[in-house]
N, C-alpha and C. Protein backbone atom coordinates (compact mmCIF):
# COMPACT_ATOMS: atom_id res chain seq x y z
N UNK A 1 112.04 137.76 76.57
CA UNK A 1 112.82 138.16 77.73
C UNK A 1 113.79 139.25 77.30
N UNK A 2 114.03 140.32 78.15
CA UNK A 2 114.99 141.51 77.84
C UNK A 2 116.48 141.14 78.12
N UNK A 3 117.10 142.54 78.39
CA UNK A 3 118.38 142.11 78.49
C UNK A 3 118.83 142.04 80.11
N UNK A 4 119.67 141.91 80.70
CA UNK A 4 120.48 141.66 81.82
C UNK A 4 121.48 142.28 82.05
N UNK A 5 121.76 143.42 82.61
CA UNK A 5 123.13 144.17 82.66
C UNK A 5 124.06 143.88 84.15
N UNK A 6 125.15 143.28 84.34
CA UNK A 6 125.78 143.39 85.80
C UNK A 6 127.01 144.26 85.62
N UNK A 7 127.06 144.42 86.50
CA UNK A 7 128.66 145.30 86.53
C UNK A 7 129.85 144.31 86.95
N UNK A 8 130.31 143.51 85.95
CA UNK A 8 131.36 142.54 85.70
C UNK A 8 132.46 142.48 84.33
N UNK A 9 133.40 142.09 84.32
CA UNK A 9 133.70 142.08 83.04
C UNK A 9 133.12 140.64 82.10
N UNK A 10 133.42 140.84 80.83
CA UNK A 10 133.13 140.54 79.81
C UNK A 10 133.20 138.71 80.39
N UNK A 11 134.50 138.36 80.68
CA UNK A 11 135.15 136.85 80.96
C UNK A 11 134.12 136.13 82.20
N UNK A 12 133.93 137.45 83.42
CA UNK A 12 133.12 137.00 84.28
C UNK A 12 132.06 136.33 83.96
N UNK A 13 130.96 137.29 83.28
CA UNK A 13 130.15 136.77 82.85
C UNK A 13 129.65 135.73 82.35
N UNK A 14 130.68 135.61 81.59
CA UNK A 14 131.25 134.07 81.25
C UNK A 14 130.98 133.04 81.65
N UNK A 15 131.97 133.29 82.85
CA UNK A 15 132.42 132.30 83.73
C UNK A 15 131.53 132.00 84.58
N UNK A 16 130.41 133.05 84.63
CA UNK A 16 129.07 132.82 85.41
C UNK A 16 127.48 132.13 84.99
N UNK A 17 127.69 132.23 83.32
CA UNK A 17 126.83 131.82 82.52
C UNK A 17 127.30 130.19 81.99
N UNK A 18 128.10 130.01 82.33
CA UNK A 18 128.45 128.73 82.07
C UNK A 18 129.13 127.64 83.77
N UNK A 19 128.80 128.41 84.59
CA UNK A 19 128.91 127.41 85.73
C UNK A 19 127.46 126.52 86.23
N UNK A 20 127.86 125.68 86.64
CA UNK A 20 126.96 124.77 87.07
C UNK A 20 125.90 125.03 88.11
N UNK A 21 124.97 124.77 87.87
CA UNK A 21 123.98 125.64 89.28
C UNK A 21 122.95 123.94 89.55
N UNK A 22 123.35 124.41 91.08
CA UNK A 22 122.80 123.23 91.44
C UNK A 22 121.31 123.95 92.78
N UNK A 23 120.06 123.47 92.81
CA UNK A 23 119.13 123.97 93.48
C UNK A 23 118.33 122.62 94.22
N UNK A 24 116.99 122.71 94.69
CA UNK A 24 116.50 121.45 95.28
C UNK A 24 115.97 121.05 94.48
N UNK A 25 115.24 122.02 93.00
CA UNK A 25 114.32 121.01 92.14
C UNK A 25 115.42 120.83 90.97
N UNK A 26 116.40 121.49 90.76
CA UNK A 26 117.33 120.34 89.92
C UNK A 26 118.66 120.70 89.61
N UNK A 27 119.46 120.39 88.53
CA UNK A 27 121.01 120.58 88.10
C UNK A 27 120.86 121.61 86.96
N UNK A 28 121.62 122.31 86.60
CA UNK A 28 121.84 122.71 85.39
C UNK A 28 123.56 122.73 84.97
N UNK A 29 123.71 122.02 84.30
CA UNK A 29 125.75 121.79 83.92
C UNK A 29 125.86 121.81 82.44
N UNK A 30 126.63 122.82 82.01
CA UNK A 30 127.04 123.29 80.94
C UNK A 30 128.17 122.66 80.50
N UNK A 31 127.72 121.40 79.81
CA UNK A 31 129.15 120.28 78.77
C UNK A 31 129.36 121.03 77.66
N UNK A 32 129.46 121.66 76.77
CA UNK A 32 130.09 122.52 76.23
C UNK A 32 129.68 123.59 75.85
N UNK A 33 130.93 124.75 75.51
CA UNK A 33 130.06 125.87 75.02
C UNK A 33 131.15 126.28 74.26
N UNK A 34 130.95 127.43 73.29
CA UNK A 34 131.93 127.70 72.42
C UNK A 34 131.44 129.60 72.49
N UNK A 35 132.91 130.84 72.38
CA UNK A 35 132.43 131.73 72.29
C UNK A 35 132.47 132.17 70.58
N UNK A 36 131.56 132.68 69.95
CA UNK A 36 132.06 133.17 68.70
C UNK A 36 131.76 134.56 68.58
N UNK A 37 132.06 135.87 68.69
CA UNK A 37 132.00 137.36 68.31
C UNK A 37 131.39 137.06 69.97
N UNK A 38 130.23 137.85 69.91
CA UNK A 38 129.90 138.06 71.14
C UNK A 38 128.56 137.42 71.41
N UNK A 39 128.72 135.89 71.01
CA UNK A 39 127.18 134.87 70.99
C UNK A 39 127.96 133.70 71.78
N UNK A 40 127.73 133.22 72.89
CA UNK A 40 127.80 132.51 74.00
C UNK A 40 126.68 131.05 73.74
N UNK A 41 127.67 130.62 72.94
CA UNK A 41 126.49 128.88 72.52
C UNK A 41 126.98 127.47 73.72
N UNK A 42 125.84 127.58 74.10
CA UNK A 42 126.15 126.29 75.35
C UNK A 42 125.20 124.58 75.27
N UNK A 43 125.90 124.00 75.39
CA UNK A 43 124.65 122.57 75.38
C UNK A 43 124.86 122.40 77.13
N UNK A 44 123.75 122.49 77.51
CA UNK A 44 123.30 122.72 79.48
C UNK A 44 122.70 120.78 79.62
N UNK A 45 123.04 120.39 80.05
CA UNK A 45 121.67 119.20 80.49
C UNK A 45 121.54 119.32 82.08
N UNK A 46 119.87 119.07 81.81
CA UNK A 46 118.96 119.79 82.37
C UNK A 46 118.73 118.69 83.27
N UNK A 47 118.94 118.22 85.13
CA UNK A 47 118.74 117.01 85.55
C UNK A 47 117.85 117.63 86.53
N UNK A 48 116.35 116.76 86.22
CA UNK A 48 115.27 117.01 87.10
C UNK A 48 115.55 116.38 88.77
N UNK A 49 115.29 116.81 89.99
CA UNK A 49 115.40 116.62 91.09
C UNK A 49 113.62 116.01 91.55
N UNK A 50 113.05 116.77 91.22
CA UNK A 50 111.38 116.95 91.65
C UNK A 50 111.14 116.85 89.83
N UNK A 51 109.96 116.19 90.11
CA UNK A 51 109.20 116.30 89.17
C UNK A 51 108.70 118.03 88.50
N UNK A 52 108.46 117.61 87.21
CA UNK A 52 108.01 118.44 86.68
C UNK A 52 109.19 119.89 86.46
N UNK A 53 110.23 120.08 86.31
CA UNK A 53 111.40 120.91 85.82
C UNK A 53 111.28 120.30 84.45
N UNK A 54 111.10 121.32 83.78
CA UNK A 54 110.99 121.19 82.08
C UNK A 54 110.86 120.02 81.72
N UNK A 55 109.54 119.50 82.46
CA UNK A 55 108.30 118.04 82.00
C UNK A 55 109.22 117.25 82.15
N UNK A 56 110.12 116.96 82.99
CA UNK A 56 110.56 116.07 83.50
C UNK A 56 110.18 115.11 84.77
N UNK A 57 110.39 113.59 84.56
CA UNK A 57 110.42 113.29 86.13
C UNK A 57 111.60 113.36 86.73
N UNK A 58 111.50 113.11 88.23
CA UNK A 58 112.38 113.54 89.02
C UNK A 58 113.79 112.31 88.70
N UNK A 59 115.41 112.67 88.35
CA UNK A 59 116.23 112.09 87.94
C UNK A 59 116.26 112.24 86.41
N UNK A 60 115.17 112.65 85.67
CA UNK A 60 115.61 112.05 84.52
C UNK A 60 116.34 113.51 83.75
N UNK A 61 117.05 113.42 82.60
CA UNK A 61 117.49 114.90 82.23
C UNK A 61 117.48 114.65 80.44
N UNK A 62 117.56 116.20 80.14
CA UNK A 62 117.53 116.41 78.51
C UNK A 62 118.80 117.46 78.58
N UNK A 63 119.00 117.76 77.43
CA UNK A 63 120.35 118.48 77.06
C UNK A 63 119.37 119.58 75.99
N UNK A 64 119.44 120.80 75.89
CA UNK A 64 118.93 121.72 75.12
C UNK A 64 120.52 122.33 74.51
N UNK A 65 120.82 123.15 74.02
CA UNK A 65 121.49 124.41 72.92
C UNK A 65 120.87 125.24 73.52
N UNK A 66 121.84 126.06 74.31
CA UNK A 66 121.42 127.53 74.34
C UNK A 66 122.55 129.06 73.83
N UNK A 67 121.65 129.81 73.64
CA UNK A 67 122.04 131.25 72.87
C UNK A 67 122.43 132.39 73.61
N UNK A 68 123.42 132.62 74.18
CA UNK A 68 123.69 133.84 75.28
C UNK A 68 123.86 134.78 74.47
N UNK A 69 123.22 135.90 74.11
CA UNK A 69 123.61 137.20 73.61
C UNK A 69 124.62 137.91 74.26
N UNK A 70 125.44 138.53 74.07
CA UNK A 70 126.69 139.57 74.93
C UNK A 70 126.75 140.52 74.57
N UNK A 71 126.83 141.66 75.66
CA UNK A 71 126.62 143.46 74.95
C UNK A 71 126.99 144.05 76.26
N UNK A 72 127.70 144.73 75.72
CA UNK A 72 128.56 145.66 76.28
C UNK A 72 127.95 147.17 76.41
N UNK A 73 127.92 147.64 78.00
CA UNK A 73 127.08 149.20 77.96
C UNK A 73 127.72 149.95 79.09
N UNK A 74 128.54 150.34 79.01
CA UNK A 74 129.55 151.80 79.62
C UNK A 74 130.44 150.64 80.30
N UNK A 75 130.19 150.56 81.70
CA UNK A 75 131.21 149.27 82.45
C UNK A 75 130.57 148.29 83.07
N UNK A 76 129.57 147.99 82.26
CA UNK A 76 128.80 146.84 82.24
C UNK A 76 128.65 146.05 81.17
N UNK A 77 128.15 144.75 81.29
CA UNK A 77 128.19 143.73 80.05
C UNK A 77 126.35 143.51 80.41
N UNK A 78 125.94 142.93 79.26
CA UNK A 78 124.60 142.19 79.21
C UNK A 78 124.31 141.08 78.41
N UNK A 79 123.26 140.17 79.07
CA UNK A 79 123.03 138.73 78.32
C UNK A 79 121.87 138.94 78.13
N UNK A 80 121.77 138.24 76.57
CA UNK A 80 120.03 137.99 76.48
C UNK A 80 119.73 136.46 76.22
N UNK A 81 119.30 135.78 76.84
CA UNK A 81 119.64 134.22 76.50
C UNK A 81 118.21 133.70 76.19
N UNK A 82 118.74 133.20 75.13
CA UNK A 82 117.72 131.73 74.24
C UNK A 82 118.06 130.61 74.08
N UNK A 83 117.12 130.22 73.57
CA UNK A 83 117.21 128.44 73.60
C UNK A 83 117.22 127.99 72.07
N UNK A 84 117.10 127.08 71.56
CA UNK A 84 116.97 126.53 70.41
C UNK A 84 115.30 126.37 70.16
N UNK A 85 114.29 126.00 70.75
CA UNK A 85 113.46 126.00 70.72
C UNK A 85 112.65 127.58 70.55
N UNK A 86 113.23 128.70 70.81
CA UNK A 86 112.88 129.67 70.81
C UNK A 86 113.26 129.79 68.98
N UNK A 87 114.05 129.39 68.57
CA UNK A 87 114.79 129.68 66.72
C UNK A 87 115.23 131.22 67.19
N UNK A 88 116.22 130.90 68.16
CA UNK A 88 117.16 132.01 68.21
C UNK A 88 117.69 132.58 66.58
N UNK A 89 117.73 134.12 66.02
CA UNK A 89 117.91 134.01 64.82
C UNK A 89 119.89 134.24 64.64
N UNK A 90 120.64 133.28 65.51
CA UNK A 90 121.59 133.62 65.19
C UNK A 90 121.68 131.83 64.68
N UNK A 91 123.12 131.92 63.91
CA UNK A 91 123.13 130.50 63.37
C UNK A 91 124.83 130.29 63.30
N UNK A 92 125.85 130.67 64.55
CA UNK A 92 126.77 130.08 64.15
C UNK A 92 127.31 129.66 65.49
N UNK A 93 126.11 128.61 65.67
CA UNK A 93 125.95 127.45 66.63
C UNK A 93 126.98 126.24 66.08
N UNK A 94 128.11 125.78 67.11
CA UNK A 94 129.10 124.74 66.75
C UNK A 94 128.21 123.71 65.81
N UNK A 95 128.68 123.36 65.15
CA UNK A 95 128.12 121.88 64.65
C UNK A 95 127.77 120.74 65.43
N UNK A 96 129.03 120.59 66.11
CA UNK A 96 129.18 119.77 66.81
C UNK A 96 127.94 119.66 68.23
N UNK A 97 127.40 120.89 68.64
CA UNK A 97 126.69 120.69 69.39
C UNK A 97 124.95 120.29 69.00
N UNK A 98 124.74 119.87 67.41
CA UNK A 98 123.93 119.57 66.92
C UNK A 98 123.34 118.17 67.27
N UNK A 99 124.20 117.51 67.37
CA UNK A 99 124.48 115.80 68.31
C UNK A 99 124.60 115.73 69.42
N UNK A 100 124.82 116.81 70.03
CA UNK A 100 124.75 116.72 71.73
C UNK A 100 123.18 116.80 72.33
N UNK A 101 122.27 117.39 71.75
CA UNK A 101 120.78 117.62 71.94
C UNK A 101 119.74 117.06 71.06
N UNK A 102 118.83 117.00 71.64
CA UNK A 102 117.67 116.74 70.90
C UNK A 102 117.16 117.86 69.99
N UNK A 103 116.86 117.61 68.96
CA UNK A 103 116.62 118.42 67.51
C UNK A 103 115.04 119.20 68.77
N UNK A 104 114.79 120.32 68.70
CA UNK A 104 113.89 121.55 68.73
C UNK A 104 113.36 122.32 68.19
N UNK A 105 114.01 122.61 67.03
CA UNK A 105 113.42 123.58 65.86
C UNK A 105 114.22 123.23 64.72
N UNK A 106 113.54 122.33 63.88
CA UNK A 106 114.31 122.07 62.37
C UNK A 106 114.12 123.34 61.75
N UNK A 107 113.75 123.74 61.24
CA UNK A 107 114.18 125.02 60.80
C UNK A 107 115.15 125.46 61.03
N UNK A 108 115.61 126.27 62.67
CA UNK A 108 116.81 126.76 63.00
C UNK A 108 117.85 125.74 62.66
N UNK A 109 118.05 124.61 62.78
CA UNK A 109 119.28 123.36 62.74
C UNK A 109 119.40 123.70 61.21
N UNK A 110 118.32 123.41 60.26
CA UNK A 110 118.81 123.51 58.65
C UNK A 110 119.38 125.08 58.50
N UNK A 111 119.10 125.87 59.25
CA UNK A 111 120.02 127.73 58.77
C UNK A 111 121.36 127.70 59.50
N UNK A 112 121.16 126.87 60.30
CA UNK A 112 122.71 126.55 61.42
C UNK A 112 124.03 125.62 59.80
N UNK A 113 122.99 124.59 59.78
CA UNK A 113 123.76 123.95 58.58
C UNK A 113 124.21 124.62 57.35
N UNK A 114 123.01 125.00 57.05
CA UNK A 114 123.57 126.33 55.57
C UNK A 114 124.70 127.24 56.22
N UNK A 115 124.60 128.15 57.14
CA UNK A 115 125.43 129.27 57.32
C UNK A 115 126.44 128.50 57.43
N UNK A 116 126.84 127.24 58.14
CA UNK A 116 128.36 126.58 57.90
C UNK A 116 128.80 126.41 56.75
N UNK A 117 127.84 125.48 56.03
CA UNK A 117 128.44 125.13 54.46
C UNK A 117 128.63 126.35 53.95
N UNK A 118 127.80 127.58 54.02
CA UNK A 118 128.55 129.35 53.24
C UNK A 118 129.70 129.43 54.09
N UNK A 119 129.93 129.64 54.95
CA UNK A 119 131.05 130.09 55.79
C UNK A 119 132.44 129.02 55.41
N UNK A 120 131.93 127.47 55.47
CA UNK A 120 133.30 126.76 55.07
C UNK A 120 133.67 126.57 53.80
N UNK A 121 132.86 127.08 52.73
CA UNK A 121 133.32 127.52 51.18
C UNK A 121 134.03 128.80 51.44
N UNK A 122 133.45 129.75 52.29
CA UNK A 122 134.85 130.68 52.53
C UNK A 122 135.57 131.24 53.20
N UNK A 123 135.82 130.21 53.89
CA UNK A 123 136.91 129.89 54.59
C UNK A 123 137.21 129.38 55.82
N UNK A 124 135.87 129.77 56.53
CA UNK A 124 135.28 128.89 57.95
C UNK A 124 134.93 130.49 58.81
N UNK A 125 134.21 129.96 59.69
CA UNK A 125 133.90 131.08 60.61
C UNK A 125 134.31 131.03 61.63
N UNK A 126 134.98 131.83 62.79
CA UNK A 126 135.88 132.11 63.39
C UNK A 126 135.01 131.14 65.19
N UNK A 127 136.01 130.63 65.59
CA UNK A 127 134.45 129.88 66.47
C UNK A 127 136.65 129.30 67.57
N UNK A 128 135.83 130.12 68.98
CA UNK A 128 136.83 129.80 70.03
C UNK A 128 136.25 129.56 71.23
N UNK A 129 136.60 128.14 71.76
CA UNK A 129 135.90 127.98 72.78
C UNK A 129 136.90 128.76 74.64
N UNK A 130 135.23 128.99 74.66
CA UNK A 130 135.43 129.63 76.09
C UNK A 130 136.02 128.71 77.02
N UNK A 131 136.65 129.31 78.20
CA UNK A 131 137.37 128.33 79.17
C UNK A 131 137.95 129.19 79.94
């Protein structure tokens, strides 16, 4: 998937990528997200309405990790968003949201883990949650 450009600021976007969207075949609600540089990490759970929304039956829900890219282009911002299952190649995904989801790509979770343990030998990596 490419990128997404709107003519909003930076916070909007935000504030738009992390609101709750509700439709007839299901929920999508963003329980946490954290911003770090310009990577937008969210845990979404996903509540099926109708059957069959990401192999779900209808009521039941999963929680994924997702990857908002952020980029900035004259007076516009852009998102490129992934999932964990995709092995987004960025890795300074909260920890904490490692326990909020179901594991998707061990691989990505063990480079998520390393880049912390490098980063908290020196000194920690800079990680502020959005709000």
């Amino acid at each position: 998937m490419g990128w997404t450009y709107v003519r909003t600021s930076r916070d909007q976007l935000i504030r738009e990528l992390t609101a709750t969207e509700d439709t007839d075949r299901g929920r999508r609600e963003v329980i946490d997200h954290a911003l770090i540089d310009n990577v937008l990490w969210s845990v979404v759970r996903i509540t099926a309405k109708q059957p069959g929304l990401s192999g779900l039956a209808a009521g039941e829900s999963v929680c994924i990790i997702c990857c908002d890219l952020l980029e900035a282009s004259g007076n516009e911002w852009g998102y490129k968003s992934l999932v964990e299952a995709e092995h987004p190649y960025y890795y300074s995904c909260p920890l904490r949201f490692l326990a909020m989801a179901p594991e998707q790509c061990a691989t990505w979770r063990a480079r998520v883990r390393s880049c912390h343990a490098r980063h908290g030998a020196a000194g920690g990596a800079a990680e502020t949650t959005a709000g």
